[in-house]
Protein backbone atom coordinates (compact mmCIF):
# COMPACT_ATOMS: atom_id res chain seq x y z
CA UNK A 1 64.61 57.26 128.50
CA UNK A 2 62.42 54.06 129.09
CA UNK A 3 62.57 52.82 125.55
CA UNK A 4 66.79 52.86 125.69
CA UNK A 5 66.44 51.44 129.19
CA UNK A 6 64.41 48.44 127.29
CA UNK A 7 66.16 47.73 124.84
CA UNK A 8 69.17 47.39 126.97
CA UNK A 9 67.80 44.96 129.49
CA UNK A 10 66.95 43.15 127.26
CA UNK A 11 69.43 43.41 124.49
CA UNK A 12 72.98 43.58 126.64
CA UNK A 13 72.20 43.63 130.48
CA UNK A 14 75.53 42.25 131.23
CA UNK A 15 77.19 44.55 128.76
CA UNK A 16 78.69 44.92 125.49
CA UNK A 17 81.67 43.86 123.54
CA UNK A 18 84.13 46.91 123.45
CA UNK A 19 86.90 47.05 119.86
CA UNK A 20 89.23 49.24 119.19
CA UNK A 21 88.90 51.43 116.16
CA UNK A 22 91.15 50.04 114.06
CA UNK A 23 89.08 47.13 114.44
CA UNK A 24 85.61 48.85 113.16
CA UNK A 25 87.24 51.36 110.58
CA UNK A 26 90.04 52.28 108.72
CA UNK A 27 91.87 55.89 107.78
CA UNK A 28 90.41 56.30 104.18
CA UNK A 29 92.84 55.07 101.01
CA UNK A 30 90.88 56.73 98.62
CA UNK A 31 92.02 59.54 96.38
CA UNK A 32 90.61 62.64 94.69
CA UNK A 33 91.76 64.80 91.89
CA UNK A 34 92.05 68.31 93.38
CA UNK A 35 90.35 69.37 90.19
CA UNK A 36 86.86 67.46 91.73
CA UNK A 37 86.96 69.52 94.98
CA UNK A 38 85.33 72.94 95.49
CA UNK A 39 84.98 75.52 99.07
CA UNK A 40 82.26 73.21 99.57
CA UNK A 41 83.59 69.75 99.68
CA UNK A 42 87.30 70.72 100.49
CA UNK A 43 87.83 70.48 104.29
CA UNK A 44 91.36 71.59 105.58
CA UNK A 45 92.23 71.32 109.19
CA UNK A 46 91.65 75.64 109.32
CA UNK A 47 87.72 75.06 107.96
CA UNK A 48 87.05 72.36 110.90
CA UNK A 49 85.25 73.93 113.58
CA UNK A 50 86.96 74.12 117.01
CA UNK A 51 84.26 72.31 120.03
CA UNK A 52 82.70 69.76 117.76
CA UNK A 53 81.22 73.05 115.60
CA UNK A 54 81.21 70.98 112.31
CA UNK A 55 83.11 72.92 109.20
CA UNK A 56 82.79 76.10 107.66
CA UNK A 57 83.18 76.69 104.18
CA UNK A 58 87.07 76.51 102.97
CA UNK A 59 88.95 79.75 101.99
CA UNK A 60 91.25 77.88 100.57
CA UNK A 61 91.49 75.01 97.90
CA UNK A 62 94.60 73.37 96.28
CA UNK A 63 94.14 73.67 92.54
CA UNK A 64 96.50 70.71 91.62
CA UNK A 65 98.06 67.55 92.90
CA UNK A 66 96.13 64.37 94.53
CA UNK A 67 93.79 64.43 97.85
CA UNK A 68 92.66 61.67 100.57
CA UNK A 69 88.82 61.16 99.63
CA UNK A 70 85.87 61.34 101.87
CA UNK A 71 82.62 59.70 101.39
CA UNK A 72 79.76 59.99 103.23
CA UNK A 73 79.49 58.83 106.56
CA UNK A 74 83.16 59.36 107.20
CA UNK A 75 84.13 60.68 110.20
CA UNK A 76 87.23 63.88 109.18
CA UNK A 77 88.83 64.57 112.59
CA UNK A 78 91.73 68.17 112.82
CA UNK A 79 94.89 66.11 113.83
CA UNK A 80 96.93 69.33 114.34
CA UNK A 81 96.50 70.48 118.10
CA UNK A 82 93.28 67.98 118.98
CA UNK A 83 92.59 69.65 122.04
CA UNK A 84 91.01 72.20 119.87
CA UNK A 85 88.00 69.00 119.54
CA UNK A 86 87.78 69.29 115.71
CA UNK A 87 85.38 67.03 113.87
CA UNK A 88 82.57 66.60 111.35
CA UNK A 89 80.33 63.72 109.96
CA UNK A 90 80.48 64.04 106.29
CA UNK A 91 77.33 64.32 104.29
CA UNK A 92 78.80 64.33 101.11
CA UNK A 93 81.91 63.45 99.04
CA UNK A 94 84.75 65.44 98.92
CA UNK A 95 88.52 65.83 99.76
CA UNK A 96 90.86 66.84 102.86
CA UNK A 97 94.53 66.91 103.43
CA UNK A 98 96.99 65.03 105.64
CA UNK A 99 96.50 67.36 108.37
CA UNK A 100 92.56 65.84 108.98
CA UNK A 101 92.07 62.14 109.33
CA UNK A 102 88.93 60.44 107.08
CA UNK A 103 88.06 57.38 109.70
CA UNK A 104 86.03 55.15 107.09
CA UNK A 105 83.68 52.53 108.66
CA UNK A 106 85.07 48.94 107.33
CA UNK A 107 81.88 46.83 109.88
CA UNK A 108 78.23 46.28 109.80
CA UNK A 109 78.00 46.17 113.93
CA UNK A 110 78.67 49.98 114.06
CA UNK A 111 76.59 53.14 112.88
CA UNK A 112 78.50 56.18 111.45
CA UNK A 113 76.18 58.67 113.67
CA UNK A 114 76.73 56.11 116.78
CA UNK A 115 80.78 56.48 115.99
CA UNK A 116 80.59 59.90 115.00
CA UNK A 117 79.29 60.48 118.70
CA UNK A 118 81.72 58.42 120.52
CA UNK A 119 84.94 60.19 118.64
CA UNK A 120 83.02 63.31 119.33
CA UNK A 121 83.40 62.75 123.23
CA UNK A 122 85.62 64.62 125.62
CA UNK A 123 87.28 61.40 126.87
CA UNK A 124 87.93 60.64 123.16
CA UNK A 125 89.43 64.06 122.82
CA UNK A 126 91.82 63.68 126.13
CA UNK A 127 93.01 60.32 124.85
CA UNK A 128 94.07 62.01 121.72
CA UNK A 129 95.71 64.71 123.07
CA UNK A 130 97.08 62.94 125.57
CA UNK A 131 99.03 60.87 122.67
CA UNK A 132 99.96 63.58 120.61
CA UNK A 133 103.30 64.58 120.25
CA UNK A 134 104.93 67.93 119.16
CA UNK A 135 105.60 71.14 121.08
CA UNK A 136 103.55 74.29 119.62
CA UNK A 137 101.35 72.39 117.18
CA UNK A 138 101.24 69.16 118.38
CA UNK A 139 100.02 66.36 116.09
CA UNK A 140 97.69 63.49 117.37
CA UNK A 141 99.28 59.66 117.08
CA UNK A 142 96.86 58.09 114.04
CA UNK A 143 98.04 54.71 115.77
CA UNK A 144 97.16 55.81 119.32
CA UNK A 145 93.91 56.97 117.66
CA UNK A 146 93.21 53.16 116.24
CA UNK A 147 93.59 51.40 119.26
CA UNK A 148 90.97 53.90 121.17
CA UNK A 149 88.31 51.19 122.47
CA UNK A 150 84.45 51.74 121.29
CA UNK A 151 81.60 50.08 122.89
CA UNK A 152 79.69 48.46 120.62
CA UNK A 153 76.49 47.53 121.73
CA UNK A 154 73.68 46.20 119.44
CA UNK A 155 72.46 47.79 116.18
CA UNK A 156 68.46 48.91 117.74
CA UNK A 157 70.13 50.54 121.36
CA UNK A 158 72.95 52.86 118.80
CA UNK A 159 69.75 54.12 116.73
CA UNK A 160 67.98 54.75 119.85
CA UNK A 161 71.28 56.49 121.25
CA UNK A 162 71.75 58.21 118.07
CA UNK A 163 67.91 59.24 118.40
CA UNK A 164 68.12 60.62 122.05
CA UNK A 165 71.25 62.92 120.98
CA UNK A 166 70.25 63.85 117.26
CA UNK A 167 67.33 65.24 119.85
CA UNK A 168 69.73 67.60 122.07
CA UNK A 169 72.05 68.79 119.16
CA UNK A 170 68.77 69.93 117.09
CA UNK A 171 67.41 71.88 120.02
CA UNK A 172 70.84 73.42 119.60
CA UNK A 173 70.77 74.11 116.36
CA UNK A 174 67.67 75.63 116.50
CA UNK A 175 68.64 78.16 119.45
CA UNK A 176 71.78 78.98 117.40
CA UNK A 177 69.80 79.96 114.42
CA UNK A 178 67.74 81.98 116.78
CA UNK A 179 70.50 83.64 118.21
CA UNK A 180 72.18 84.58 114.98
CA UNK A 181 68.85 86.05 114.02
CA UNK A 182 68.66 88.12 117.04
CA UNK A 183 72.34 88.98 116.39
CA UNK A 184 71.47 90.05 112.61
CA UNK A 185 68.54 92.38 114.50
CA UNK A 186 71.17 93.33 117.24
CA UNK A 187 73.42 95.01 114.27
CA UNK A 188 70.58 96.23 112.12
CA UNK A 189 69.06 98.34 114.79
CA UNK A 190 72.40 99.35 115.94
CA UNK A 191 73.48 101.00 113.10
CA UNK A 192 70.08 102.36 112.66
CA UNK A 193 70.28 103.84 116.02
CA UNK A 194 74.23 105.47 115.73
CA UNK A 195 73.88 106.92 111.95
CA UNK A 196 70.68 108.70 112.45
CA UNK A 197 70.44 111.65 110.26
CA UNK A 198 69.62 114.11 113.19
CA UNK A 199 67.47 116.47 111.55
CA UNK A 200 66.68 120.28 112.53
CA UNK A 201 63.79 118.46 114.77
CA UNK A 202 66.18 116.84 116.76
CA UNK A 203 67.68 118.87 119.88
CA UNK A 204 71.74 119.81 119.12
CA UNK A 205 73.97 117.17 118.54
CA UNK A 206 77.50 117.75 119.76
CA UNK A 207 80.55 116.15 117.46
CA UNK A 208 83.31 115.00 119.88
CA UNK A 209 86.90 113.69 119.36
CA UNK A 210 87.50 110.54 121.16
CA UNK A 211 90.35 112.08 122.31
CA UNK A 212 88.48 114.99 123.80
CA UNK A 213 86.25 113.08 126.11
CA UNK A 214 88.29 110.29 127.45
CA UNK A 215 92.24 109.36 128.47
CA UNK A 216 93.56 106.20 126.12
CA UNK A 217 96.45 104.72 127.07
CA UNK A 218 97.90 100.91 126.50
CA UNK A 219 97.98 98.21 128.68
CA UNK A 220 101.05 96.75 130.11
CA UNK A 221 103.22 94.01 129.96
CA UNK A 222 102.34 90.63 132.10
CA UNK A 223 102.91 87.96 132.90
CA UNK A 224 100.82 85.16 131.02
CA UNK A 225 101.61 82.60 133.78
CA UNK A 226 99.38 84.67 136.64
CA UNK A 227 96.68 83.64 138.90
CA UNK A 228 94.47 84.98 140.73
CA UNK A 229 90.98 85.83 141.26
CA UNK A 230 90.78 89.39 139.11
CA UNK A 231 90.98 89.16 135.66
CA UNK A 232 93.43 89.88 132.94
CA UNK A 233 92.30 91.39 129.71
CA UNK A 234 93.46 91.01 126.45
CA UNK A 235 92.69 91.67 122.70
CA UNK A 236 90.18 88.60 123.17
CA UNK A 237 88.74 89.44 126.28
CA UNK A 238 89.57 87.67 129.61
CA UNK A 239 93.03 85.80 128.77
CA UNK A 240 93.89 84.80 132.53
CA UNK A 241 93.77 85.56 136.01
CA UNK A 242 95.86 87.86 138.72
CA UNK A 243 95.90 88.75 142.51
CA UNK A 244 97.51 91.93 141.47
CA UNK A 245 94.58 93.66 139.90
CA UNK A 246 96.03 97.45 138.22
CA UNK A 247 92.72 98.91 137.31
CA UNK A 248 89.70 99.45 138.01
CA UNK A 249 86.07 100.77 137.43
CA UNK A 250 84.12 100.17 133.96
CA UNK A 251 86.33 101.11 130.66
CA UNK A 252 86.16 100.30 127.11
CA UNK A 253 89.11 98.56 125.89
CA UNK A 254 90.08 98.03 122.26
CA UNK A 255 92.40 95.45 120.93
CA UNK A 256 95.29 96.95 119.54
CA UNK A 257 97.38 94.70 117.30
CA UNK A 258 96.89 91.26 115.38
CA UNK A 259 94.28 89.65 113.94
CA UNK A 260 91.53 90.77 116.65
CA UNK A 261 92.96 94.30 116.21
CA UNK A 262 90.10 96.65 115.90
CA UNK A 263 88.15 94.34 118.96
CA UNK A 264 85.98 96.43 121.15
CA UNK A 265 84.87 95.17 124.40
CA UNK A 266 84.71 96.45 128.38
CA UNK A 267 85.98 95.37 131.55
CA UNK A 268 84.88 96.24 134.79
CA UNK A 269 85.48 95.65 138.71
CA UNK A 270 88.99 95.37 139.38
CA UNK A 271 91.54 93.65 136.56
CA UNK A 272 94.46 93.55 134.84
CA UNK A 273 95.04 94.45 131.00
CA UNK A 274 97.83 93.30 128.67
CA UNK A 275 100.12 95.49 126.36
CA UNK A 276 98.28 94.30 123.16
CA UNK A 277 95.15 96.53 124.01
CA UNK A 278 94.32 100.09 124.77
CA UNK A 279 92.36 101.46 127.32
CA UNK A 280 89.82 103.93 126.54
CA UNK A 281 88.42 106.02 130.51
CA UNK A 282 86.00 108.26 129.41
CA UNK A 283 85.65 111.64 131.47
CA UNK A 284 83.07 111.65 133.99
CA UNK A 285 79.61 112.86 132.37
CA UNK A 286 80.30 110.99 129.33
CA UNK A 287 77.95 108.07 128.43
CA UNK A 288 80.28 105.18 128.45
CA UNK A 289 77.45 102.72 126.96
CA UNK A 290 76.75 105.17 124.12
CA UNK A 291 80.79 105.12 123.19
CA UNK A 292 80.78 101.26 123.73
CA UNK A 293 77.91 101.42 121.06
CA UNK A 294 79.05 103.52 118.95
CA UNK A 295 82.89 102.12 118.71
CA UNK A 296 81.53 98.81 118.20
CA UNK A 297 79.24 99.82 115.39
CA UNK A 298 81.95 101.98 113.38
CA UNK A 299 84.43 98.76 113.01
CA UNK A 300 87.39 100.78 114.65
CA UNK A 301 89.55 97.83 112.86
CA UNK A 302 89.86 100.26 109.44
CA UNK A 303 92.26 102.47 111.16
CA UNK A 304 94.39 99.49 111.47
CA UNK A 305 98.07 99.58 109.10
CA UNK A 306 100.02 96.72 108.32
CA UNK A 307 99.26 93.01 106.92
CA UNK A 308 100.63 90.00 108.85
CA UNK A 309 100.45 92.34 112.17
CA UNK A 310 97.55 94.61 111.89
CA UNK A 311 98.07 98.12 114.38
CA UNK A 312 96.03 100.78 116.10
CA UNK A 313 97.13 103.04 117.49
CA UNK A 314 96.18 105.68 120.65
CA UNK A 315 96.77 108.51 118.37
CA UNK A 316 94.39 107.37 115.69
CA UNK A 317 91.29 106.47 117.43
CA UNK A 318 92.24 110.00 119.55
CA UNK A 319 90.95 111.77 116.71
CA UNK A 320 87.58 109.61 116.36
CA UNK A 321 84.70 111.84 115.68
CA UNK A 322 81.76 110.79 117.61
CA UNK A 323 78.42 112.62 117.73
CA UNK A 324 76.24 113.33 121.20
CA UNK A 325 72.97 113.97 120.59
CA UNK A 326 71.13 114.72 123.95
CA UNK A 327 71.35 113.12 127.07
CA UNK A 328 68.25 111.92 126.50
CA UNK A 329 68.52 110.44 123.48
CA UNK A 330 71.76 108.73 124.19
CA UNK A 331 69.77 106.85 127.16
CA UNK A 332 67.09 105.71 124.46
CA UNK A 333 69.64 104.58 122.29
CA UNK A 334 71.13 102.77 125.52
CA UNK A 335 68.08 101.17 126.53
CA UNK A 336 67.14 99.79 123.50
CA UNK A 337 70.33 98.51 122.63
CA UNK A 338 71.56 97.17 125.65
CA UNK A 339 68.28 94.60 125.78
CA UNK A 340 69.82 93.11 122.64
CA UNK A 341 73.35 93.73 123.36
CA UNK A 342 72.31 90.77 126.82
CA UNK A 343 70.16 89.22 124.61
CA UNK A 344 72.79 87.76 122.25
CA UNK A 345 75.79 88.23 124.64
CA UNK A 346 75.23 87.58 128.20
CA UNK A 347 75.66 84.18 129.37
CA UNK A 348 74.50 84.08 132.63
CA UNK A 349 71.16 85.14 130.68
CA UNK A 350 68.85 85.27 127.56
CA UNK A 351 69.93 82.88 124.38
CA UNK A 352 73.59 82.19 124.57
CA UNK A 353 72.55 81.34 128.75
CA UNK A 354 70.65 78.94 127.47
CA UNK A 355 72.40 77.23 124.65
CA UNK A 356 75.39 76.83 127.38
CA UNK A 357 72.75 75.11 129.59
CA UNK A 358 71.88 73.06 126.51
CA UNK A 359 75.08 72.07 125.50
CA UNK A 360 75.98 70.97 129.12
CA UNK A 361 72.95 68.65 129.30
CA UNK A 362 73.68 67.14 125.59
CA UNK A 363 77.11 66.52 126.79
CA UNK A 364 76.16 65.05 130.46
CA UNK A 365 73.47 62.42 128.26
CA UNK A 366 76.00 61.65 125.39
CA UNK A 367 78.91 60.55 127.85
CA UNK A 368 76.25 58.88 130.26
CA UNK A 369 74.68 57.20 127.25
CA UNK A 370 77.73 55.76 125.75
CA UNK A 371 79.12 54.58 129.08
CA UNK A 372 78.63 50.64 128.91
CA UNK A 373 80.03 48.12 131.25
CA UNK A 374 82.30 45.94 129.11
CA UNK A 375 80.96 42.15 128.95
CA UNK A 376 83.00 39.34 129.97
């Protein structure tokens, strides 16, 4: 980074002036009629990314009543639970609610992507939730949050900053997009694969009940406070740690009530798995990969009853028809799908591998590059 090295030497080398917030911007004053708003320019605190993910489109959107206004440039930060690291630079006008704060720029000395990154930081994050208050959805202090101090160094080193890291989150962007194209091709060829016709050509295909070719049971009740060095499974996947591992060997597991009911995943080695999720040991002979496949690409979440809590349960998915075609086919189908099943998956390898390395690298370069020693 010669050019930022440059500019700095010459611009600041005995550092910059560092204001707090309230000192650069203020929360935003302006209102909106909810009638101007739309899922596209609403943002509530449930349509803010968690991990700095930006927003998604709002499924919900007040119909009446007054909002706080956004314009763009503003920086909307989730003030409910701010570990979660929600925030967004706006691009356009729109509307939020008291549960995000708008930070408006009020100074000329400070760029909206330059501030956008600073807020966007894990140390700003920690000094937020380190000042919230509240026990199971704690709020973040909005004064705390204005006295937060931001280097300010001059106008032509924040563009080049802004530059270097615009540079990092579009490589990002870019591997995302490939990966949810891959994804897309994961799922198409999936169910290509597991709702074959097989024809009169084919050798026999078999139609099993679940039931028939594997023991389910649930998980048990534990202990969330555990540690350990085997893991504990849950509707989610890993949920924590134990030294008291109760199974073992590969199994599929499928999340059994709440909103991830219907959740298929596997765990293997030695582990732990919760009461929440059921445990599906296939007989020996049975192509566990195949039935990972094939309960994955089914959606086993339409067998679940109820609305706020969602339930499956062992005796439903017992009766699960799947069909085997031949061994040999099943390996095929294996094959092929498990190269795209690590492909968009596995992150000790292929795409989501290296959009972790990615994101590491973007993060060690945005805290290093907005680091300055604070002139006397």
């Amino acid at each position: 980074m010669p050019n930022l090295d440059r500019l700095i030497s010459e611009l600041c080398p005995n550092g910059v002036v560092h204001k707090p917030l309230s000192e650069l911007a203020q929360y935003s004053t302006t209102r909106i009629s909810a009638q101007m708003v739309s899922a596209d320019n609403y943002v509530g605190v449930d349509n803010l990314l968690p991990d700095k993910g930006g927003k998604d489109l709002s499924g919900y959107v007040p119909e009446s009543g007054m909002l706080t206004g956004y314009e763009q440039g503003d920086v909307l930060i989730g003030n409910i639970r701010p570990y979660l690291k929600k925030i967004w630079l706006s691009d356009h006008v729109g509307g939020t609610n008291g549960d995000v704060l708008v930070v408006h720029i009020t100074e000329e000395d400070i760029l909206a992507d330059y501030l956008y990154y600073v807020l966007s930081s894990d140390r700003f994050f920690a000094y937020a939730t380190q000042h919230s208050k509240g026990g199971k959805m704690p709020r973040g202090s909005k004064d705390a949050n204005m006295r937060y101090l931001i280097p300010i160094p001059p106008l032509p080193v924040q563009r080049e900053i802004v530059r270097i890291l615009d540079n990092f989150t579009e490589l990002t962007a870019e591997l995302t997009a490939e990966l949810t194209a891959r994804k897309k091709q994961y799922d198409f060829y999936r169910n290509r694969l597991l709702t074959h016709n097989f024809g009169p050509t084919w050798p026999e295909v078999i139609m099993q009940k679940l039931g028939d070719i594997s023991r389910i049971t649930s998980g048990r009740n534990i202990d969330k406070q555990q540690t350990g060095d085997f893991p504990v499974y849950g509707s989610t996947g890993i949920i924590g740690y134990t030294d008291s591992p109760v199974y073992n060997g590969e199994k599929i597991l499928v999340a059994r009530v709440g909103a991830n009911c219907g959740f298929v995943h596997k765990a293997v080695g030695n582990y732990d798995v919760s009461d929440n999720t059921l445990i599906v040991d296939v007989e020996q002979g049975v192509n566990l990969q195949y039935v990972y496949f094939y309960l994955i690409n089914f959606e086993i979440n339409r067998f679940a009853k109820g609305g706020g809590q969602p339930l499956i349960t062992a005796g439903q998915i017992k009766d699960f028809i799947i069909p085997f075609p031949s061994t040999i086919i099943q390996e095929c189908i294996v094959t092929i799908l498990n190269r795209f099943h690590s492909l968009t998956t596995d992150i000790t390898s292929g795409l989501p591998a290296e959009i972790v390395a990615r994101q590491k690298q973007y993060e060690y370069y945005r805290d290093k590059l907005l680091t300055f020693k604070e002139a006397v």
